[in-house]
PDB file of N, CA and C in Angstrom:
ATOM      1  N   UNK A   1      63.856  31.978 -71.043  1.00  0.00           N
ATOM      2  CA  UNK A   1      64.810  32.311 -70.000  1.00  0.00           C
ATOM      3  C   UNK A   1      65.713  31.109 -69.753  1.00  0.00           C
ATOM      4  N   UNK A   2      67.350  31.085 -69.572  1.00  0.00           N
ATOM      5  CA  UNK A   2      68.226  30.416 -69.808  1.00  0.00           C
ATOM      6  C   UNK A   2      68.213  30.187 -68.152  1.00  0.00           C
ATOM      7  N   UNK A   3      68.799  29.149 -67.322  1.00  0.00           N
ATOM      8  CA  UNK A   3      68.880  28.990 -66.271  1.00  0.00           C
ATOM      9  C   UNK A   3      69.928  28.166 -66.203  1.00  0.00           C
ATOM     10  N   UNK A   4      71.387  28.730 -65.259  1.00  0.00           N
ATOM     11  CA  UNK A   4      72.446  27.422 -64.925  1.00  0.00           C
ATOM     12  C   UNK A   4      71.554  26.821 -64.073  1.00  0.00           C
ATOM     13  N   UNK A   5      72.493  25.207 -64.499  1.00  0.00           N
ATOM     14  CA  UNK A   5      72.375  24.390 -63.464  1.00  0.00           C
ATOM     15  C   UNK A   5      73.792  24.169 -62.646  1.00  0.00           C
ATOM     16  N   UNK A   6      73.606  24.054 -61.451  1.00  0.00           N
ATOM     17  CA  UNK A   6      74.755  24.230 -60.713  1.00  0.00           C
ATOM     18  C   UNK A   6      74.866  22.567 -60.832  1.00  0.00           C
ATOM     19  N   UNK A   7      76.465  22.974 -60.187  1.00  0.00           N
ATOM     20  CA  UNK A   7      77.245  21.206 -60.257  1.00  0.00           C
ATOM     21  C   UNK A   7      76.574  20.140 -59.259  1.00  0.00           C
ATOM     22  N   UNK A   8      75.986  20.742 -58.128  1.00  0.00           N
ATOM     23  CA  UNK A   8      75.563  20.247 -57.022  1.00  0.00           C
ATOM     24  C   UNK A   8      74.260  19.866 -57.426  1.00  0.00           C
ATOM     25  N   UNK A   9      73.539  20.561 -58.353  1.00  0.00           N
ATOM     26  CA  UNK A   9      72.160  20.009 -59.038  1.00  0.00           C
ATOM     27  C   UNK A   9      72.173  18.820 -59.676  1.00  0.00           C
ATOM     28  N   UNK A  10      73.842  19.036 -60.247  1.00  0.00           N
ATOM     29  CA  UNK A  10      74.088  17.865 -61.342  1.00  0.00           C
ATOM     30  C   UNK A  10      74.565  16.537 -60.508  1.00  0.00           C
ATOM     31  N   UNK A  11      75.021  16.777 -59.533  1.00  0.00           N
ATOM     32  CA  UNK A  11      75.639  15.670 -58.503  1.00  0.00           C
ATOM     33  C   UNK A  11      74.413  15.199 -57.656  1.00  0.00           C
ATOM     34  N   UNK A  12      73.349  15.736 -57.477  1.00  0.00           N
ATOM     35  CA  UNK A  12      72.595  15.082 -56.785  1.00  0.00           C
ATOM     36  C   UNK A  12      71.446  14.168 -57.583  1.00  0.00           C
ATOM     37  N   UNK A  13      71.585  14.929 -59.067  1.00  0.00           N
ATOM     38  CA  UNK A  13      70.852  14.612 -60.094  1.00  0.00           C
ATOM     39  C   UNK A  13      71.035  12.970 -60.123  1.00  0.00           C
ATOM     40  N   UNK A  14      72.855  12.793 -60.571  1.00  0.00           N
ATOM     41  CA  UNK A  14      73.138  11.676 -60.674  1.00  0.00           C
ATOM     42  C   UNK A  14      73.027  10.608 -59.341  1.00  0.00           C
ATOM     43  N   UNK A  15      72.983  11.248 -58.634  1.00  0.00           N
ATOM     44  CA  UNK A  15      72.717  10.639 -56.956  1.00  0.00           C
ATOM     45  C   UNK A  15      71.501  10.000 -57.017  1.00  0.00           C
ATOM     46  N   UNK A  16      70.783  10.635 -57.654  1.00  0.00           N
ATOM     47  CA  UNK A  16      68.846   9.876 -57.266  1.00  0.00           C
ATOM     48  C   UNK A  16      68.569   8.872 -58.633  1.00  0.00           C
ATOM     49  N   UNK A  17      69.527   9.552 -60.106  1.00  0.00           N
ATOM     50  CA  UNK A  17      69.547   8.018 -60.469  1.00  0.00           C
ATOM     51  C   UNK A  17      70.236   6.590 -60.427  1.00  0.00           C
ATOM     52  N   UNK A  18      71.238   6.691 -59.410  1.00  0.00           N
ATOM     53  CA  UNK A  18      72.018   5.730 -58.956  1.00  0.00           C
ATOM     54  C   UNK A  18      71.251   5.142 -58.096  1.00  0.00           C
ATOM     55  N   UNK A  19      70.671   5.828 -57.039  1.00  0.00           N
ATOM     56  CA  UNK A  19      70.077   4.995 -56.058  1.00  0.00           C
ATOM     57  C   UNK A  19      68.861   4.526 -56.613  1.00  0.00           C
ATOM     58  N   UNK A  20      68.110   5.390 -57.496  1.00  0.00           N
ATOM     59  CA  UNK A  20      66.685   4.437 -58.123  1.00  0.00           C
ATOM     60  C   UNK A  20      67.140   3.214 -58.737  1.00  0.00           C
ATOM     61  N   UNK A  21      68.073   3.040 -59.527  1.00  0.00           N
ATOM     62  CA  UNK A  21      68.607   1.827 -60.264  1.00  0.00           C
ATOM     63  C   UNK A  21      68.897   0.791 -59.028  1.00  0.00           C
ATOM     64  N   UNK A  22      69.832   1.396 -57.857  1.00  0.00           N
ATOM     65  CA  UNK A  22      69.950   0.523 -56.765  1.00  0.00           C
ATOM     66  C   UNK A  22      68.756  -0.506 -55.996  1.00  0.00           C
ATOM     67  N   UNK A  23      68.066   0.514 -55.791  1.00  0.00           N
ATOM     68  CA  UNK A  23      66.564   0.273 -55.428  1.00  0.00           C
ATOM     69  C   UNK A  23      66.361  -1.014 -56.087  1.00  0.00           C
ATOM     70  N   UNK A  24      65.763  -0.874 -57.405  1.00  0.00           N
ATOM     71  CA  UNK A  24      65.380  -1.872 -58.311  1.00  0.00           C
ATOM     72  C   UNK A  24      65.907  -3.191 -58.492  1.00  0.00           C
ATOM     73  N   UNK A  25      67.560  -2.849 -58.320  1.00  0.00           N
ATOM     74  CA  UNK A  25      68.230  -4.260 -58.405  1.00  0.00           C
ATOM     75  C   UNK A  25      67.886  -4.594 -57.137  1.00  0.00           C
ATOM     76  N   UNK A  26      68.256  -3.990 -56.116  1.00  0.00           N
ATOM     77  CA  UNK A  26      67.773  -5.046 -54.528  1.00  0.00           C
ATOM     78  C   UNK A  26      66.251  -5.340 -54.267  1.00  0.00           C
ATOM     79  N   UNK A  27      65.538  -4.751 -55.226  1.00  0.00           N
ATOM     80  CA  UNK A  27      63.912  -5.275 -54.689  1.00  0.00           C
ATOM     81  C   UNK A  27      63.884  -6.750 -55.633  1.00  0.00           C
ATOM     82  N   UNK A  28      64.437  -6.753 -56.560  1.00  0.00           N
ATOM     83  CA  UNK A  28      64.774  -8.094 -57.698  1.00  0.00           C
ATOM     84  C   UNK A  28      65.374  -9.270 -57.040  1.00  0.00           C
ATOM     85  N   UNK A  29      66.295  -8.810 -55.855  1.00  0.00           N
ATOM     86  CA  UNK A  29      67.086  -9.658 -54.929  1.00  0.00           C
ATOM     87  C   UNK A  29      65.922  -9.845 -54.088  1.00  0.00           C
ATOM     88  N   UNK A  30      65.129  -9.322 -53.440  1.00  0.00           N
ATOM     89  CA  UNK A  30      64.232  -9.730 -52.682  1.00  0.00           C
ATOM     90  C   UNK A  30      62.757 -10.455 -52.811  1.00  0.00           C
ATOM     91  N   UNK A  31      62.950 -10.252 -54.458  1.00  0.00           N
ATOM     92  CA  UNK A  31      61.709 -11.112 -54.849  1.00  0.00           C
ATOM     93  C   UNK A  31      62.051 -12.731 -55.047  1.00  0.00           C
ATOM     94  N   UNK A  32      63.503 -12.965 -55.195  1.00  0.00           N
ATOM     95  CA  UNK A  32      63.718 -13.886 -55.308  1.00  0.00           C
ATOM     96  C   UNK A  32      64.391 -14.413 -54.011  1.00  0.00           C
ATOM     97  N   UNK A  33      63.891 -13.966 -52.938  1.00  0.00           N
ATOM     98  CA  UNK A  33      64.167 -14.741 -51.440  1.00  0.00           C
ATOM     99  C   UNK A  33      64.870 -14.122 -50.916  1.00  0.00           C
ATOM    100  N   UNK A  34      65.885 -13.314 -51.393  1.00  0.00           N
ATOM    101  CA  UNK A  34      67.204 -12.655 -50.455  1.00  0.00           C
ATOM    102  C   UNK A  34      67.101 -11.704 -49.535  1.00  0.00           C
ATOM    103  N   UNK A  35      66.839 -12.756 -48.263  1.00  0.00           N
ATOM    104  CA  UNK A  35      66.435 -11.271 -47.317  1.00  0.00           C
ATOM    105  C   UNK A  35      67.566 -10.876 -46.917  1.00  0.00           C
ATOM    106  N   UNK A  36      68.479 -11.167 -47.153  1.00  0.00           N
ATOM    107  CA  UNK A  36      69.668 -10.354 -46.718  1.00  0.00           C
ATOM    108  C   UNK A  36      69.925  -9.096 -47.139  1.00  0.00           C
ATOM    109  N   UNK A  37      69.101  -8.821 -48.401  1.00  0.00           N
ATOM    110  CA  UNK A  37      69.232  -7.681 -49.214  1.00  0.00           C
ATOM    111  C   UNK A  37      68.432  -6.416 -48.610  1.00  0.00           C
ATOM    112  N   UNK A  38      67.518  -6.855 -47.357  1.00  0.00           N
ATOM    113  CA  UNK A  38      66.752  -6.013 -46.573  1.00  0.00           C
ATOM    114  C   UNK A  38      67.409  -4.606 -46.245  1.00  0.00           C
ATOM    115  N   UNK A  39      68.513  -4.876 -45.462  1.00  0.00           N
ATOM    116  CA  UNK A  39      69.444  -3.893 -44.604  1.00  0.00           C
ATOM    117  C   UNK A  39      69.711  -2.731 -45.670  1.00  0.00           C
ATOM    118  N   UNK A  40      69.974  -3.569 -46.968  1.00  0.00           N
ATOM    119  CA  UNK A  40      71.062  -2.586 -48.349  1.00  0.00           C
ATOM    120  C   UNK A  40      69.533  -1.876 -48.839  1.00  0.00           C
ATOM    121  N   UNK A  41      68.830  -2.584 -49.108  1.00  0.00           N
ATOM    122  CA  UNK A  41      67.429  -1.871 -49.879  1.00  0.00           C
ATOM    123  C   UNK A  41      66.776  -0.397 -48.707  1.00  0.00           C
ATOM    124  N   UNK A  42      66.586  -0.548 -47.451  1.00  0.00           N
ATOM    125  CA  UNK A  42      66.291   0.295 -46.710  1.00  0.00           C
ATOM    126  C   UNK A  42      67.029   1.672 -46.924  1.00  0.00           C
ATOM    127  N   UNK A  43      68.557   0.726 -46.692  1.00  0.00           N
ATOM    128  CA  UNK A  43      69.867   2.455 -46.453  1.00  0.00           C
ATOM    129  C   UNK A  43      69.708   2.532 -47.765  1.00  0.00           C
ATOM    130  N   UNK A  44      69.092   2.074 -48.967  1.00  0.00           N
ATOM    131  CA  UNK A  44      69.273   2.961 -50.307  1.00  0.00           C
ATOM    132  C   UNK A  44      67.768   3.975 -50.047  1.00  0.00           C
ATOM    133  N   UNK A  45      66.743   3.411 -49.796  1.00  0.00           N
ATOM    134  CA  UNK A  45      65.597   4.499 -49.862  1.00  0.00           C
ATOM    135  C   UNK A  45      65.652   5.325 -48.828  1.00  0.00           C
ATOM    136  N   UNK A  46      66.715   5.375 -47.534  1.00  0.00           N
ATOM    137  CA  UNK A  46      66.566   6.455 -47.188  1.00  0.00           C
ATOM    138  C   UNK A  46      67.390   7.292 -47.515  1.00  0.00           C
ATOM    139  N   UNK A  47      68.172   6.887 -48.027  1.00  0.00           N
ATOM    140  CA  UNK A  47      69.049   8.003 -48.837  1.00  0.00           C
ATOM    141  C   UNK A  47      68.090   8.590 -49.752  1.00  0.00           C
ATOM    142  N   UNK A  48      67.510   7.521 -50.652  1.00  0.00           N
ATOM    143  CA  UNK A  48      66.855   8.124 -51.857  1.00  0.00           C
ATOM    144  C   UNK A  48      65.825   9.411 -50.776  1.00  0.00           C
ATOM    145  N   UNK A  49      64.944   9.067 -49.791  1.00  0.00           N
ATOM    146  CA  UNK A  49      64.042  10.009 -49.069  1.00  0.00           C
ATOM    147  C   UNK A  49      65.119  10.960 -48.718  1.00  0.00           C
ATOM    148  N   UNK A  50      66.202  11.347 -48.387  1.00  0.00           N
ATOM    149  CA  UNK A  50      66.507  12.554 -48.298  1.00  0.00           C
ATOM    150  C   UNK A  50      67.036  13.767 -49.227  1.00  0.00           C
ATOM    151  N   UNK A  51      67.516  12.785 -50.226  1.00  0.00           N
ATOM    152  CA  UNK A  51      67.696  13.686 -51.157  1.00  0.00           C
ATOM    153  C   UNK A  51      66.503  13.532 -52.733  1.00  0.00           C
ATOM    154  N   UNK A  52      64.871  13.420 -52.256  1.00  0.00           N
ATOM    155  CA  UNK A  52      64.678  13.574 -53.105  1.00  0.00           C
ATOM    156  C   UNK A  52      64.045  15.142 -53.145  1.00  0.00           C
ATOM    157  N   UNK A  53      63.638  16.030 -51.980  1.00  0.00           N
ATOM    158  CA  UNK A  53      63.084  16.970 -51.721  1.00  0.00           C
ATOM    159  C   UNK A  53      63.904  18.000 -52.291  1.00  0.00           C
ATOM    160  N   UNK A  54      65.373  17.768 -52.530  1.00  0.00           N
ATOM    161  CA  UNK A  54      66.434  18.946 -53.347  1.00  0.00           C
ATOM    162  C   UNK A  54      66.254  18.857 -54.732  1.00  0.00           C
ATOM    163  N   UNK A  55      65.741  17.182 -55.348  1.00  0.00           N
ATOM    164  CA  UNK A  55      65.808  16.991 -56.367  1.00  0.00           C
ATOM    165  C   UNK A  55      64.300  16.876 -57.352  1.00  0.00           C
ATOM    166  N   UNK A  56      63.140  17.205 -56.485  1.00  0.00           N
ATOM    167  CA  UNK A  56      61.916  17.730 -57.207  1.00  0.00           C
ATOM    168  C   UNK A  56      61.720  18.846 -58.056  1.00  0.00           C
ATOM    169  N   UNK A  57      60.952  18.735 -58.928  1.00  0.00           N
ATOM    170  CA  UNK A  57      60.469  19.676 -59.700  1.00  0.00           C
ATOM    171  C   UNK A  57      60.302  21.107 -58.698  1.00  0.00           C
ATOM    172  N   UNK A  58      61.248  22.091 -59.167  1.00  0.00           N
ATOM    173  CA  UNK A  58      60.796  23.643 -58.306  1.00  0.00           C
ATOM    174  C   UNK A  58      61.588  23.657 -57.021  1.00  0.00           C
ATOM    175  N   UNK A  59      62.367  22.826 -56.905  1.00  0.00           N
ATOM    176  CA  UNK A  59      63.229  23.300 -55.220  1.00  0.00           C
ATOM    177  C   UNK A  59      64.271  23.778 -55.575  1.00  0.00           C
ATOM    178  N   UNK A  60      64.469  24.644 -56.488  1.00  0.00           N
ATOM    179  CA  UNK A  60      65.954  25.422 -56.764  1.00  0.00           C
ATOM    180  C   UNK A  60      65.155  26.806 -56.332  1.00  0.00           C
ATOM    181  N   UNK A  61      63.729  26.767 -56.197  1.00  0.00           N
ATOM    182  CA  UNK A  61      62.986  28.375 -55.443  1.00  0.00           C
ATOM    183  C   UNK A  61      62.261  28.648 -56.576  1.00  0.00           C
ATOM    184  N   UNK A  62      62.354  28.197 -57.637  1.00  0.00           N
ATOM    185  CA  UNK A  62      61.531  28.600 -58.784  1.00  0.00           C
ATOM    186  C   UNK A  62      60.230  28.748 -59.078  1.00  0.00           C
ATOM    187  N   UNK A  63      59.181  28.910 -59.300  1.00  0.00           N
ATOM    188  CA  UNK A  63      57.451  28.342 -59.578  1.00  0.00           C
ATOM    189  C   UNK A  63      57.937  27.896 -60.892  1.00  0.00           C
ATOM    190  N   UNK A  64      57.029  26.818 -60.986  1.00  0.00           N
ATOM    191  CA  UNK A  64      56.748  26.168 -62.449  1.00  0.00           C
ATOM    192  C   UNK A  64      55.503  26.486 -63.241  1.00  0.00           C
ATOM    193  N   UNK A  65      55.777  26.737 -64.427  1.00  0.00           N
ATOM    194  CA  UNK A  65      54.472  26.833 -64.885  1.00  0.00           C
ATOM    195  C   UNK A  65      53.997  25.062 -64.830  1.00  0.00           C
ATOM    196  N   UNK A  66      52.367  25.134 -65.363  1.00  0.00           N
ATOM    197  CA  UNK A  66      51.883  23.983 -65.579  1.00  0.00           C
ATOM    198  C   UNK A  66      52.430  22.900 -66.322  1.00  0.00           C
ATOM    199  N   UNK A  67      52.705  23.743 -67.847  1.00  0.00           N
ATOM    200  CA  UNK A  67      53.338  23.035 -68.444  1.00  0.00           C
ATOM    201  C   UNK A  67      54.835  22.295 -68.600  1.00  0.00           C
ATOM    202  N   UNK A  68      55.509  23.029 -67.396  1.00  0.00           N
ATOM    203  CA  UNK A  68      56.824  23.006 -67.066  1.00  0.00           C
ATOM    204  C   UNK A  68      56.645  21.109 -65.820  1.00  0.00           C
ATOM    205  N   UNK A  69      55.558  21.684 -65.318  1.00  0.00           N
ATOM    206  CA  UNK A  69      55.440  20.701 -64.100  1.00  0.00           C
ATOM    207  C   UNK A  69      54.635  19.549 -64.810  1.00  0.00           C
ATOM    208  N   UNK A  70      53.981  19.231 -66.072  1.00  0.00           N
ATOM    209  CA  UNK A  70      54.152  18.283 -66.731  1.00  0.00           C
ATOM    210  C   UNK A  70      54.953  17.723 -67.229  1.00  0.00           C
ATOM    211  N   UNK A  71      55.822  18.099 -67.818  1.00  0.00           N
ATOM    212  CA  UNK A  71      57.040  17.516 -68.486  1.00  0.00           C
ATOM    213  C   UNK A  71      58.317  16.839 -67.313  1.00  0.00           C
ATOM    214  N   UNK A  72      58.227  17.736 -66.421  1.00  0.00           N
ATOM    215  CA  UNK A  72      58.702  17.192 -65.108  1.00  0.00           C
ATOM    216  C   UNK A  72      58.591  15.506 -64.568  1.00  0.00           C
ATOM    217  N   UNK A  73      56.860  15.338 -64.717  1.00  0.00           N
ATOM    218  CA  UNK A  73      56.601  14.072 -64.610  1.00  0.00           C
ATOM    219  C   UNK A  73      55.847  13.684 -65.090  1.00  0.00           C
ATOM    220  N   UNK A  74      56.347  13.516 -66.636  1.00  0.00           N
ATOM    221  CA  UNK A  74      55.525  12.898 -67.806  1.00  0.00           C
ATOM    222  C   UNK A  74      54.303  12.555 -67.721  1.00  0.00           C
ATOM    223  N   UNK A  75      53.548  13.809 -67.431  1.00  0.00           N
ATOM    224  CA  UNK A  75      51.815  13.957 -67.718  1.00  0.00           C
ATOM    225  C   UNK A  75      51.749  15.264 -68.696  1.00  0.00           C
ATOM    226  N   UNK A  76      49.961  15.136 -69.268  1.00  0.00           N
ATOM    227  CA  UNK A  76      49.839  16.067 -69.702  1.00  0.00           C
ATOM    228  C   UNK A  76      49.566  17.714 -68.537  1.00  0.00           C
ATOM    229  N   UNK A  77      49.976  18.222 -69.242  1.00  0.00           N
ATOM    230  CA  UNK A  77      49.228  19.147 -68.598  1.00  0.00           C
ATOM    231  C   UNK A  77      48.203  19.615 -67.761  1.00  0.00           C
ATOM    232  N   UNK A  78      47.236  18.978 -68.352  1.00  0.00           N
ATOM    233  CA  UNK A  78      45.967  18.932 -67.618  1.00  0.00           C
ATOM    234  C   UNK A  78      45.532  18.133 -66.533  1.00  0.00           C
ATOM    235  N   UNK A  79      46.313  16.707 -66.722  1.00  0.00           N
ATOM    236  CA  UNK A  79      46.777  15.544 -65.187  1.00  0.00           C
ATOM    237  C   UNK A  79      47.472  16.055 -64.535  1.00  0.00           C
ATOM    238  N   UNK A  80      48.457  16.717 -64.884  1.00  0.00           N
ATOM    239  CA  UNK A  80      49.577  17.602 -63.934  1.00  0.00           C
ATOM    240  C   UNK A  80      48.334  18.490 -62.801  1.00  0.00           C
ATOM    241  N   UNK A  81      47.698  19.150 -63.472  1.00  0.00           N
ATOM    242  CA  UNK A  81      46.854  20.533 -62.867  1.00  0.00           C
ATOM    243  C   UNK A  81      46.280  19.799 -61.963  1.00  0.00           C
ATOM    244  N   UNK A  82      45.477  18.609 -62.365  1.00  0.00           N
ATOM    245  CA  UNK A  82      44.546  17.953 -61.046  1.00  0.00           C
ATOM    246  C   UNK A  82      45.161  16.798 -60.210  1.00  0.00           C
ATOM    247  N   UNK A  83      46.450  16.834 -60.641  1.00  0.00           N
ATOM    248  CA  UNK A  83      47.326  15.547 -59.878  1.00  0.00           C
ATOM    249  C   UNK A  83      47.893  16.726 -58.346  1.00  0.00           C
ATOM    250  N   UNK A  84      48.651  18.042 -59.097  1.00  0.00           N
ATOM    251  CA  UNK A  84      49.029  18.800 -58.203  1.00  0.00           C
ATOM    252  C   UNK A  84      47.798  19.724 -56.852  1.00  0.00           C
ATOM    253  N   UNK A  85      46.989  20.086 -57.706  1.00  0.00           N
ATOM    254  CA  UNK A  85      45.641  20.581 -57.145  1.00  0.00           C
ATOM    255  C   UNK A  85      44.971  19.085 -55.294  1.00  0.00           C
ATOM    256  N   UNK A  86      45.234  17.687 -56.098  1.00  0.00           N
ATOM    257  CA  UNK A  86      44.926  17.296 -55.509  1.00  0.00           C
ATOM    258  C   UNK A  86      45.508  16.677 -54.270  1.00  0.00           C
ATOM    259  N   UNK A  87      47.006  17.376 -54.227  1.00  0.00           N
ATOM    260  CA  UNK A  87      48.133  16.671 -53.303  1.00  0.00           C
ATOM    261  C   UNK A  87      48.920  15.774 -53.549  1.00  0.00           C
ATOM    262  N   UNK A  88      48.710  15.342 -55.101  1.00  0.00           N
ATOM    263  CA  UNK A  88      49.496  13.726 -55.264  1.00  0.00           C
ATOM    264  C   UNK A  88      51.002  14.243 -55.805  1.00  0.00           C
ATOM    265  N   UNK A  89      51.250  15.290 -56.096  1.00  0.00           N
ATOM    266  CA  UNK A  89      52.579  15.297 -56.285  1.00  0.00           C
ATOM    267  C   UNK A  89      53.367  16.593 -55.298  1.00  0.00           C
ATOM    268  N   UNK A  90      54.599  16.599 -55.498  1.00  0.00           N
ATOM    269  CA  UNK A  90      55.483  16.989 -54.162  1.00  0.00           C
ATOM    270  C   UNK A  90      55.350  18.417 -54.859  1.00  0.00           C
ATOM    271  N   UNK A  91      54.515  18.820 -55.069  1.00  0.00           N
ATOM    272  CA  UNK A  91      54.316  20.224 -55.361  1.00  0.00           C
ATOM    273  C   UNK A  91      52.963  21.239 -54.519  1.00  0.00           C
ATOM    274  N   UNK A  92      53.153  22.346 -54.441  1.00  0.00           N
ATOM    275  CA  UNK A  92      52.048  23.400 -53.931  1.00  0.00           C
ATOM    276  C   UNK A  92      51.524  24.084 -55.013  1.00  0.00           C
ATOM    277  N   UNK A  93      50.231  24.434 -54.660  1.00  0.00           N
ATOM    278  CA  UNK A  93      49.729  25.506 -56.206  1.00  0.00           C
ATOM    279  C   UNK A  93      49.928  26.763 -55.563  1.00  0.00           C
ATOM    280  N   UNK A  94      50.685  27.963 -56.212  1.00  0.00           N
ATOM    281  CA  UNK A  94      50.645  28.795 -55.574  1.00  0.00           C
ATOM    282  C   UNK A  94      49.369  29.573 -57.151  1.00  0.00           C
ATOM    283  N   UNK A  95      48.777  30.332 -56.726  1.00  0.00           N
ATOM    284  CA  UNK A  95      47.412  31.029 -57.589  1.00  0.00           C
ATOM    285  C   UNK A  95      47.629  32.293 -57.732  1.00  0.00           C
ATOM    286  N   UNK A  96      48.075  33.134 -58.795  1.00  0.00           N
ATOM    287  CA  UNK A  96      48.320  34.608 -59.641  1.00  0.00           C
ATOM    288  C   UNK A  96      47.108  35.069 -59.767  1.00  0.00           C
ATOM    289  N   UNK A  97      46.242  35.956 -58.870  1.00  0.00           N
ATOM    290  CA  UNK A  97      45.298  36.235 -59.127  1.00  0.00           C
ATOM    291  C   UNK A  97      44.633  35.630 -58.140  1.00  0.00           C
ATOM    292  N   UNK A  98      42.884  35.745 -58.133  1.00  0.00           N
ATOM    293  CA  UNK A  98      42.017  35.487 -57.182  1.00  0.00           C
ATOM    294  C   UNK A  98      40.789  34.601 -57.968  1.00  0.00           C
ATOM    295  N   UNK A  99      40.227  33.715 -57.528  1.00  0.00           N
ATOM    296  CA  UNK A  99      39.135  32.919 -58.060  1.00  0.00           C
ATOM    297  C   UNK A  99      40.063  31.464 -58.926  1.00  0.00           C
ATOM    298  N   UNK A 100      38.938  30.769 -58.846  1.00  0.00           N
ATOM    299  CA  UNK A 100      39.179  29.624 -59.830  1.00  0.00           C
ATOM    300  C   UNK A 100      39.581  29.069 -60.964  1.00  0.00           C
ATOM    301  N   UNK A 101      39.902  30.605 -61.533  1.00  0.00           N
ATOM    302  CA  UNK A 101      40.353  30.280 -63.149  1.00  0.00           C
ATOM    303  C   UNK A 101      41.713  31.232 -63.281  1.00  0.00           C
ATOM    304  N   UNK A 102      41.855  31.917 -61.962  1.00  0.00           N
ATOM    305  CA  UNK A 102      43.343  32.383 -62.080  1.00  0.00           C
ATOM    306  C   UNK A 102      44.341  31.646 -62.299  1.00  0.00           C
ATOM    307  N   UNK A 103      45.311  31.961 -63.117  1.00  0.00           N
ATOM    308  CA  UNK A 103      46.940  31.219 -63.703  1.00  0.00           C
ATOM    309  C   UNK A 103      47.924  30.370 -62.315  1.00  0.00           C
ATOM    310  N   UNK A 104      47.677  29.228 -62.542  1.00  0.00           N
ATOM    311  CA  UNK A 104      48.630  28.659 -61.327  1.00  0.00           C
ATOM    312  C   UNK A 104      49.836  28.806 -61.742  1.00  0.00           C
ATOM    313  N   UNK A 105      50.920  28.828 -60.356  1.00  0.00           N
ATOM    314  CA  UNK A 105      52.409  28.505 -60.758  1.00  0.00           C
ATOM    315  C   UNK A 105      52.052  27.370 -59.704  1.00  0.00           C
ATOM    316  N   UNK A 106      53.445  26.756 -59.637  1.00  0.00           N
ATOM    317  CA  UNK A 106      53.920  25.494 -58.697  1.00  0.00           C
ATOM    318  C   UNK A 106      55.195  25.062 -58.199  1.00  0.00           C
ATOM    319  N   UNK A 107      55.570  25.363 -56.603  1.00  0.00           N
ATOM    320  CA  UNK A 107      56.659  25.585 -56.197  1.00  0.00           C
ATOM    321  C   UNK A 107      56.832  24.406 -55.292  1.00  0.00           C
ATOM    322  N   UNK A 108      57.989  24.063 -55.164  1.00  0.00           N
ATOM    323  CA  UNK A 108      57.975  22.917 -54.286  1.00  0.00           C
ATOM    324  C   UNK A 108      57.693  22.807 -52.575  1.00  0.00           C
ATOM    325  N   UNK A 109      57.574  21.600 -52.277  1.00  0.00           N
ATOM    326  CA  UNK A 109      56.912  21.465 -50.752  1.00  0.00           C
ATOM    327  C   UNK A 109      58.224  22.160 -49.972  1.00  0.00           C
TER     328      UNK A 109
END
């Protein structure tokens, strides 16, 4: 199944890797003494915190399969299942079926 990506996917896309790169250079400034770089490093991660919840795996409304939500964030599959299962990533299990061995999808928080 083919899926657009809208422009606004693509603009925010580039948004969260601008500010991660930002991030990085001002924590580099701050390892090497510059607390001045405090003020700029903050207003970049809260930018980065607001727009990263548009830009997770599954917030276009979609479920992911497992294997979809590995590749997402370069695990296998099977780390994906017990990374998500266990709360560590910004995902929900939603469960197809009833019991423990029913087919997960995974939709965002």
């Amino acid at each position: 199944m083919h899926q657009t990506v809208r422009p606004a996917q693509l603009a925010l896309a580039r948004a969260e890797a601008l500010l991660v790169e930002r991030l990085e250079q001002l924590a580099g400034a701050l390892a090497v003494g510059e607390g001045a770089a405090w003020s700029a490093y903050c207003e970049a991660a809260s930018a980065l915190a607001a727009i990263a919840p548009a830009t997770a795996p599954g917030a276009d409304g979609r479920a992911l399969k497992t294997s979809e939500l590995a590749a997402a964030f370069g695990l296998t599959p099977k780390v994906a299942r017990r990374k998500g299962l266990r709360g560590e990533l910004p995902v929900r299990p939603i469960r197809l079926g009833s019991g423990d061995r029913s087919k997960l999808r995974w939709a965002a928080r």
